[in-house]
Protein backbone atom coordinates (compact mmCIF):
# COMPACT_ATOMS: atom_id res chain seq x y z
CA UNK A 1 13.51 64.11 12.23
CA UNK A 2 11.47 64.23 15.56
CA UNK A 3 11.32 61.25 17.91
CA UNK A 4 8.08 59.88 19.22
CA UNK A 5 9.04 59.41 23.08
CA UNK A 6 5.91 59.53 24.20
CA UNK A 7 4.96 56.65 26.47
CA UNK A 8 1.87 55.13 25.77
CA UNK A 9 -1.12 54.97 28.57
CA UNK A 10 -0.98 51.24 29.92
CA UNK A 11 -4.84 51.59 30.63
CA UNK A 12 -5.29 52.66 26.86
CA UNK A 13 -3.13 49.59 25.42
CA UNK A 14 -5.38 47.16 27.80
CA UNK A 15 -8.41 48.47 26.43
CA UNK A 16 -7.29 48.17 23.04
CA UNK A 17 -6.42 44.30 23.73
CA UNK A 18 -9.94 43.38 25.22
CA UNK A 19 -11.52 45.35 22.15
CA UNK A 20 -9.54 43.54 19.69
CA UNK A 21 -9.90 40.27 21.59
CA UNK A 22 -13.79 41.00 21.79
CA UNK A 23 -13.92 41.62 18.00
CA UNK A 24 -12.94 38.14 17.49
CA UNK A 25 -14.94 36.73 19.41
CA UNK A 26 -18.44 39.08 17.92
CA UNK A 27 -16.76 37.08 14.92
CA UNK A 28 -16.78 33.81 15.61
CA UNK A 29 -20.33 34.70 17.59
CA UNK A 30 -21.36 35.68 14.05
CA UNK A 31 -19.92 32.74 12.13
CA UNK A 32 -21.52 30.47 14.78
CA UNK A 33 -25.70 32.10 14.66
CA UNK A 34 -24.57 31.82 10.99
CA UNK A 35 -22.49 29.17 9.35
CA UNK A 36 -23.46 29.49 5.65
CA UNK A 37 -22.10 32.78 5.80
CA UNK A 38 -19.09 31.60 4.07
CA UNK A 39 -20.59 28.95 1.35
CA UNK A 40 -19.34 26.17 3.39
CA UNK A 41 -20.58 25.03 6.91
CA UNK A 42 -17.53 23.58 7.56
CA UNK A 43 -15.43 26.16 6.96
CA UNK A 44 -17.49 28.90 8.76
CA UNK A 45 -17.35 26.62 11.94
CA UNK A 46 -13.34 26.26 11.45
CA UNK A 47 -12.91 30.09 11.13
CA UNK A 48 -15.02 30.71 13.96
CA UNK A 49 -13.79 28.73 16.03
CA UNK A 50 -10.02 29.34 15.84
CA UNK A 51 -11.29 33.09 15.99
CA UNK A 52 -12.89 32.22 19.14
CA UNK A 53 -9.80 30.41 20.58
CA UNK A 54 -7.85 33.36 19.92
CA UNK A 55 -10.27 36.12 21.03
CA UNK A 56 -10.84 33.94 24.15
CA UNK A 57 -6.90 33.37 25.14
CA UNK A 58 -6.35 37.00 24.29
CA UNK A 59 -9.34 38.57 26.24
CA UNK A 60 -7.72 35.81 29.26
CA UNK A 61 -4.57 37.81 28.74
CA UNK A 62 -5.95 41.59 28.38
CA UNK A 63 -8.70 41.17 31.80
CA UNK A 64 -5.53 39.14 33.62
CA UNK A 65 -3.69 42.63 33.21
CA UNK A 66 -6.02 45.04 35.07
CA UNK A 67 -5.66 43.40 38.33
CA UNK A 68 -2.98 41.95 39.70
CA UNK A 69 -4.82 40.26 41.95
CA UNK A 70 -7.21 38.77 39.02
CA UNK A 71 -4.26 38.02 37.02
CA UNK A 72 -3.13 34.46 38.75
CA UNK A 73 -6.84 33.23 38.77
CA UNK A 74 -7.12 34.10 35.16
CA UNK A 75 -3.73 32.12 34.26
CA UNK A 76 -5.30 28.96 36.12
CA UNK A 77 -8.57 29.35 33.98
CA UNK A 78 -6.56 30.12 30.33
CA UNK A 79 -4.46 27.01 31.37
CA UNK A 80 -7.85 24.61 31.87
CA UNK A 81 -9.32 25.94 28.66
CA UNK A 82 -6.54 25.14 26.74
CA UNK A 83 -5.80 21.70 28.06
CA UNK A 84 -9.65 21.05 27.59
CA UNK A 85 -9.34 22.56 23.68
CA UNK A 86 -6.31 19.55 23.80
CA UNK A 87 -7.96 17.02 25.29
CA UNK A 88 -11.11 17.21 22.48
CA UNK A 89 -8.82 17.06 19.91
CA UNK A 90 -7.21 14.37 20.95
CA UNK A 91 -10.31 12.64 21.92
CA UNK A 92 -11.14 13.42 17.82
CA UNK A 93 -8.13 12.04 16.44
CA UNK A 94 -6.42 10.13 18.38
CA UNK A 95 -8.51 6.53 19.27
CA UNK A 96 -5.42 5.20 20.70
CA UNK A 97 -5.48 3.27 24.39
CA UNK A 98 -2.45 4.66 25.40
CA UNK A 99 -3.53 8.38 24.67
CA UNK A 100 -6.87 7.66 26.08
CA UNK A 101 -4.59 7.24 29.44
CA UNK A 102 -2.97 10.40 29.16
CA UNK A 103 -6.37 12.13 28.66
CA UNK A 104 -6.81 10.74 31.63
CA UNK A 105 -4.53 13.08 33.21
CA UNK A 106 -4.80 15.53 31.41
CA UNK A 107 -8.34 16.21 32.38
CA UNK A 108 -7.43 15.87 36.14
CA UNK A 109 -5.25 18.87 35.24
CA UNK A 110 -7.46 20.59 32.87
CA UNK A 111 -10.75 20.58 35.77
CA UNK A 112 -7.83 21.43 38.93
CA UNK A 113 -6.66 24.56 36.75
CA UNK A 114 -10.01 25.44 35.69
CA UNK A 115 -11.19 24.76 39.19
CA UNK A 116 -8.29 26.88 40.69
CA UNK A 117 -8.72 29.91 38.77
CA UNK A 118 -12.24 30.06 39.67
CA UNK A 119 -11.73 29.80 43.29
CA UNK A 120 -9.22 32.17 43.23
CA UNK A 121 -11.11 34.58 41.62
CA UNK A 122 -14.48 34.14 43.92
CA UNK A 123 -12.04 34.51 46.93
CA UNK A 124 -10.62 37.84 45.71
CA UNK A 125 -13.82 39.24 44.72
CA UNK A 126 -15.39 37.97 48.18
CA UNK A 127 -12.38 39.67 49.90
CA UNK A 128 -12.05 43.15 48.28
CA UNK A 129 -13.28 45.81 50.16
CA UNK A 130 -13.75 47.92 46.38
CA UNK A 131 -17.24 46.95 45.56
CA UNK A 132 -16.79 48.45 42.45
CA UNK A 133 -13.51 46.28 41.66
CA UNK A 134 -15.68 43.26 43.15
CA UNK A 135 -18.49 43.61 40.57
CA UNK A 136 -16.08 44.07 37.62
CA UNK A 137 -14.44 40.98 38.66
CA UNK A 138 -17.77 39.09 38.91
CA UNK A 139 -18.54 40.67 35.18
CA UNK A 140 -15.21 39.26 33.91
CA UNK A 141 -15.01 35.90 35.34
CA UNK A 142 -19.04 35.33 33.93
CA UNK A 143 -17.73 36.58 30.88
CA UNK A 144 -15.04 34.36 30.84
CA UNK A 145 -17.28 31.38 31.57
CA UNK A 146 -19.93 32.15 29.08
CA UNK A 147 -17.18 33.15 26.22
CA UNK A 148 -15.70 29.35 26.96
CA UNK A 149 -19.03 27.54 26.34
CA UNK A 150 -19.96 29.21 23.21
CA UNK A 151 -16.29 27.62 21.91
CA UNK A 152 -17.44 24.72 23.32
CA UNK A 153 -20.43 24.87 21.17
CA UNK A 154 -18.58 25.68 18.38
CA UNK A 155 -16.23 22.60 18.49
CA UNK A 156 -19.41 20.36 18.79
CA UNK A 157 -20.89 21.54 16.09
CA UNK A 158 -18.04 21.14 13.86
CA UNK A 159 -18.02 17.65 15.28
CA UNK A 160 -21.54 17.48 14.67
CA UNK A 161 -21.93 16.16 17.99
CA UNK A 162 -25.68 16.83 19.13
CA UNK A 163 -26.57 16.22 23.30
């Protein structure tokens, strides 16, 4: 028998992240233009959106890994999104006084972290001297925005919350 040692390409096994984290999220895009895909509204929006939760965290993760410098702002913004995923379900669930307090809190951490990791990221792209590294930084972090509010829309509409 023959051993495998080759190494894989670190670039390659990035790219393969971000497409698998994309595909989720063209998913959960998909399930959200149309939730009667599955037979059951409800459902669709469920799949969808714990598709999008995934494919968002993961594409966090995968962009995070190109550039180290990137990386640290990217942790701060995967850290607000997911205490703002908590604090909505919480705010769902939980009508409690006491938990109402700690949302509270949690929300002053959720908009620092979120907050953070998009000033960090607009200072490293606004201090690079790669224009090329700048713009792909600009790409991601838009990305990253616009990937957040369409699981924001998502939750709301399972909530049927209209604004």
């Amino acid at each position: 028998m023959q051993k495998n040692n080759k190494s894989k390409d670190p670039v390659v096994e990035k790219l393969n992240g971000i497409a698998v984290a994309l595909s989720l999220l063209i998913i959960s895009t998909f399930l959200y233009m149309y939730p009667e895909y599955l037979g059951i509204n409800i459902i669709s929006n469920i799949i969808g959106t714990i598709l999008g939760i995934i494919g968002l965290v993961g594409f966090i993760l995968e962009i995070g890994k190109f550039d180290e410098d990137f990386s640290e702002g990217f942790k701060y913004l995967g850290v607000g999104i997911f205490l703002t995923l908590i604090i909505i379900i919480c705010l769902i669930f939980l009508q409690y006084f006491f938990v109402r307090i700690i949302i509270l809190f949690l929300g002053l951490l959720s908009i620092y972290s979120l907050l953070l990791g998009v000033f960090y990221i607009v200072y490293i792209v606004i201090n690079k001297t790669d224009k090329k590294q700048s713009i792909k930084g600009v790409l991601a972090a838009t990305l990253n925005v616009l990937i957040f509010v369409l699981t924001v829309l998502q939750l709301l509409e399972i909530l049927n919350i209209e604004f």
